[in-house]
C-alpha atoms as a PDB file:
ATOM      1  CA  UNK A   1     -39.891 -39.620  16.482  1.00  0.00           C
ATOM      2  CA  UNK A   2     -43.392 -39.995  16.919  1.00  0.00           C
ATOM      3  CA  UNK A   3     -45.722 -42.599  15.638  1.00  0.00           C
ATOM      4  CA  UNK A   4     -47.973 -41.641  12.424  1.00  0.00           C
ATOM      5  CA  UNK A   5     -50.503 -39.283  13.729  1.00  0.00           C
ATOM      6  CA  UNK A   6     -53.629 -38.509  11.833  1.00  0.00           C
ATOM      7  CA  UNK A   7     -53.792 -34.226  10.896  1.00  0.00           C
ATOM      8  CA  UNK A   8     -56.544 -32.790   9.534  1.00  0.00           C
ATOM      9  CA  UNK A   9     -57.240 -29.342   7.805  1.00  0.00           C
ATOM     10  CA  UNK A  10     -59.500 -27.884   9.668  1.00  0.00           C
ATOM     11  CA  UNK A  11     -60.868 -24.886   7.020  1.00  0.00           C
ATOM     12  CA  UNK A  12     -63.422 -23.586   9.795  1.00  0.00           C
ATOM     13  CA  UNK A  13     -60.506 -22.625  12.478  1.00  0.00           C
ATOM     14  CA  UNK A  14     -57.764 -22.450   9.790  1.00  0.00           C
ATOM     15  CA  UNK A  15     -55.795 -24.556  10.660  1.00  0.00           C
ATOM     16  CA  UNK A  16     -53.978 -28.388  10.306  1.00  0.00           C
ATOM     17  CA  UNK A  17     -54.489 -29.757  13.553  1.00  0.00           C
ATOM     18  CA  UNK A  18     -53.892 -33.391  14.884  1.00  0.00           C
ATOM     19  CA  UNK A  19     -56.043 -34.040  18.261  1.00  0.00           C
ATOM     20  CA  UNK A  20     -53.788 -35.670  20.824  1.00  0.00           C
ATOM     21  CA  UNK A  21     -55.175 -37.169  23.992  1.00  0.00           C
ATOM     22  CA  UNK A  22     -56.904 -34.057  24.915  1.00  0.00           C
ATOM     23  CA  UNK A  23     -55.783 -31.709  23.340  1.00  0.00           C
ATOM     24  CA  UNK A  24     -54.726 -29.993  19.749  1.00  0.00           C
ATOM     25  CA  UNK A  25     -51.143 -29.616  18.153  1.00  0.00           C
ATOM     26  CA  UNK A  26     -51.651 -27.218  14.799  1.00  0.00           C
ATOM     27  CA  UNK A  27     -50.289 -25.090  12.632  1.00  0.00           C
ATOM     28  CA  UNK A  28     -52.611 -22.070  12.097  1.00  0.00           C
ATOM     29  CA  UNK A  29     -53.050 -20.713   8.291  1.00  0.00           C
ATOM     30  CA  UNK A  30     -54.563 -17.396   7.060  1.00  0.00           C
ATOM     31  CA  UNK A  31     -54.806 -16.451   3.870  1.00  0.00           C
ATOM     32  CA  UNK A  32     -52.730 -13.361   1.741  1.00  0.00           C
ATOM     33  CA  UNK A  33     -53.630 -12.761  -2.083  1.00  0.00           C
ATOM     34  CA  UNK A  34     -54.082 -16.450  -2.546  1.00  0.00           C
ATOM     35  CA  UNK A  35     -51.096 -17.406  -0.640  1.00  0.00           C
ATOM     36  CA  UNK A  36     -51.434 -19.646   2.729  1.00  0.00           C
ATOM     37  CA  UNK A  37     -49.732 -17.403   5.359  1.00  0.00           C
ATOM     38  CA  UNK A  38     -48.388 -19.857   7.856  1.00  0.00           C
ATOM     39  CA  UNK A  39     -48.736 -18.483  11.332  1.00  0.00           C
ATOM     40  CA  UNK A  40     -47.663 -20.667  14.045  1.00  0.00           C
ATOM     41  CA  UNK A  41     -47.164 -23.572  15.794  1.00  0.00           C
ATOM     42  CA  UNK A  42     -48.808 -25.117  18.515  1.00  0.00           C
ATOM     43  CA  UNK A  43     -48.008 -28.563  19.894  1.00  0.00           C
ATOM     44  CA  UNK A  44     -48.604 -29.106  23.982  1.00  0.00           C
ATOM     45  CA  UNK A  45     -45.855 -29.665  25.935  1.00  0.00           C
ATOM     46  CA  UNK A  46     -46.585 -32.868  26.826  1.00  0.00           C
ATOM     47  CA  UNK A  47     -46.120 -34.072  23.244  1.00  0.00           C
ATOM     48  CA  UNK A  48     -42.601 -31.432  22.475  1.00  0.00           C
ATOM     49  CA  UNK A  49     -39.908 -33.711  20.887  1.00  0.00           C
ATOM     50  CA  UNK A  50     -41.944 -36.175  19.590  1.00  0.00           C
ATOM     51  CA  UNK A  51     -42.004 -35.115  15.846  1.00  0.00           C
ATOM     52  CA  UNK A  52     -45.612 -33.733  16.146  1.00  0.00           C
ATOM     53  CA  UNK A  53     -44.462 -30.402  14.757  1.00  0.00           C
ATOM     54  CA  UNK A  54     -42.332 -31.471  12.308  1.00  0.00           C
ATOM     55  CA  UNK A  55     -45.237 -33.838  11.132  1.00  0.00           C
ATOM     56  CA  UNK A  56     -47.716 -30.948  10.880  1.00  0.00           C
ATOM     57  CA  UNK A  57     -45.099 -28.941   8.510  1.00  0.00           C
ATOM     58  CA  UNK A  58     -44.686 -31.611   6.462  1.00  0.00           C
ATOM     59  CA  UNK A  59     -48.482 -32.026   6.253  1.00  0.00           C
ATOM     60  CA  UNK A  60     -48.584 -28.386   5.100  1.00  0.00           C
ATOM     61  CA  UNK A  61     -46.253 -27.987   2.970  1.00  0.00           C
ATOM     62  CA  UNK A  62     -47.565 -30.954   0.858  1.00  0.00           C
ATOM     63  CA  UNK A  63     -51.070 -29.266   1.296  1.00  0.00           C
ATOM     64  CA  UNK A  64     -50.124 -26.464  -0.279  1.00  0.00           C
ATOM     65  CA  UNK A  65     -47.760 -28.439  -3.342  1.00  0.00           C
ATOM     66  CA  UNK A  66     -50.324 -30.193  -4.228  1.00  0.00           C
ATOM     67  CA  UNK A  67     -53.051 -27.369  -4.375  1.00  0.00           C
ATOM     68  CA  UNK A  68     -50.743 -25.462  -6.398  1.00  0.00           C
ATOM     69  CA  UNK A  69     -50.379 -22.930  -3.441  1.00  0.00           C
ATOM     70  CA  UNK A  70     -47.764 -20.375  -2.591  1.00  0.00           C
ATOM     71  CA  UNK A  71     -47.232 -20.163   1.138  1.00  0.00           C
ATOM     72  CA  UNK A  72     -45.748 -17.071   3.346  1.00  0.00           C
ATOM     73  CA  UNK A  73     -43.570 -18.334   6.645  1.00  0.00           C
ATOM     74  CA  UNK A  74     -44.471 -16.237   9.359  1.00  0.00           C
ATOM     75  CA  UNK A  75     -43.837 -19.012  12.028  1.00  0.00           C
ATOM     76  CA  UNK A  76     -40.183 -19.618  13.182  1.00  0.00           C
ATOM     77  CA  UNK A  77     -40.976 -23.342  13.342  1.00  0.00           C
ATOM     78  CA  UNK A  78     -41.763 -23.205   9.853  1.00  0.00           C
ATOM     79  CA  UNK A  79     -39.013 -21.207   8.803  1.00  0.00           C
ATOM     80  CA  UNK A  80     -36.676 -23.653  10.593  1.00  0.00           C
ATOM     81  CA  UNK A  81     -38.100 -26.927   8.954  1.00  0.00           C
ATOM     82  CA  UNK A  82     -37.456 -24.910   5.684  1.00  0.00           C
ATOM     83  CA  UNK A  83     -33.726 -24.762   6.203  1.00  0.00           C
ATOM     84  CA  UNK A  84     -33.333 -28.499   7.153  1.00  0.00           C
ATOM     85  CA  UNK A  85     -35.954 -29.380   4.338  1.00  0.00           C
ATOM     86  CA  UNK A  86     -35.062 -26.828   0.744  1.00  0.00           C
ATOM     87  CA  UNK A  87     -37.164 -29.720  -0.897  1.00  0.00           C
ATOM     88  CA  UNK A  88     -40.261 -27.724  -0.078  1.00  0.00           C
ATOM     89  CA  UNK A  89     -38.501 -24.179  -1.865  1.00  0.00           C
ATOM     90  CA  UNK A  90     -40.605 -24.437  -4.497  1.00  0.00           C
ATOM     91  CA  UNK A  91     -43.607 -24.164  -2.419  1.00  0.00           C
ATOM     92  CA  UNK A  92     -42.647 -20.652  -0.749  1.00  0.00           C
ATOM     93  CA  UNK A  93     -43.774 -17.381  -2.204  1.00  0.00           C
ATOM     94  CA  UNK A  94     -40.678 -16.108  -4.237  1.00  0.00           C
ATOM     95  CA  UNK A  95     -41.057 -12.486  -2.491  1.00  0.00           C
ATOM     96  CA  UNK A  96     -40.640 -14.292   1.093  1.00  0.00           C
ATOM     97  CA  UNK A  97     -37.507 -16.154  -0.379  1.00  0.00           C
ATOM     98  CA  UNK A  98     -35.956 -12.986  -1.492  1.00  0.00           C
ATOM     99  CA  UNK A  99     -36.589 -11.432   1.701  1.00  0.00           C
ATOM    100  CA  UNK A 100     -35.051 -13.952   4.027  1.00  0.00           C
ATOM    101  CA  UNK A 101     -31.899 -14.043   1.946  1.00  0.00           C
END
């Protein structure tokens, strides 16, 4: 697991993004009838199995709980943190749930 790294929400780029040594791990956001569309994943490959992705889902998902948003899981990362985390069910858009049943 990684150590506690700082991620941002970067509303310019669209994106939560934590800068690591020199370069960017994010999650990348767009937006569908008011619901955050989450898009994909990007963490370098230097920094894969750390956490860092796991971290920025976690980061996103909270965004969006506690800004009373629905979000859309187009990113298989996502979509996999999901199914080891149905805590955060009540944060994706009922349609999407229906669908992926």
């Amino acid at each position: 697991m990684t150590a506690t790294i700082e991620i941002i929400n970067n509303e310019k780029l669209q994106r939560f993004e934590s800068q690591l040594d020199d370069a960017f791990a994010f999650i990348e956001y767009r937006w569908l009838k008011g619901d955050m569309v989450l898009m994909h994943t990007l963490v370098p490959e230097a920094h894969e199995g750390k956490g860092v992705a796991g971290s920025l889902a976690k980061f996103a998902l909270e965004y969006a709980r506690t800004k009373n948003l629905k979000v859309i899981v187009y990113c298989p990362y996502v979509a996999a943190y999901l199914k080891r985390h149905p805590e955060y069910n009540d944060v994706v858009d009922e349609h999407y749930r229906k669908e992926d049943k």
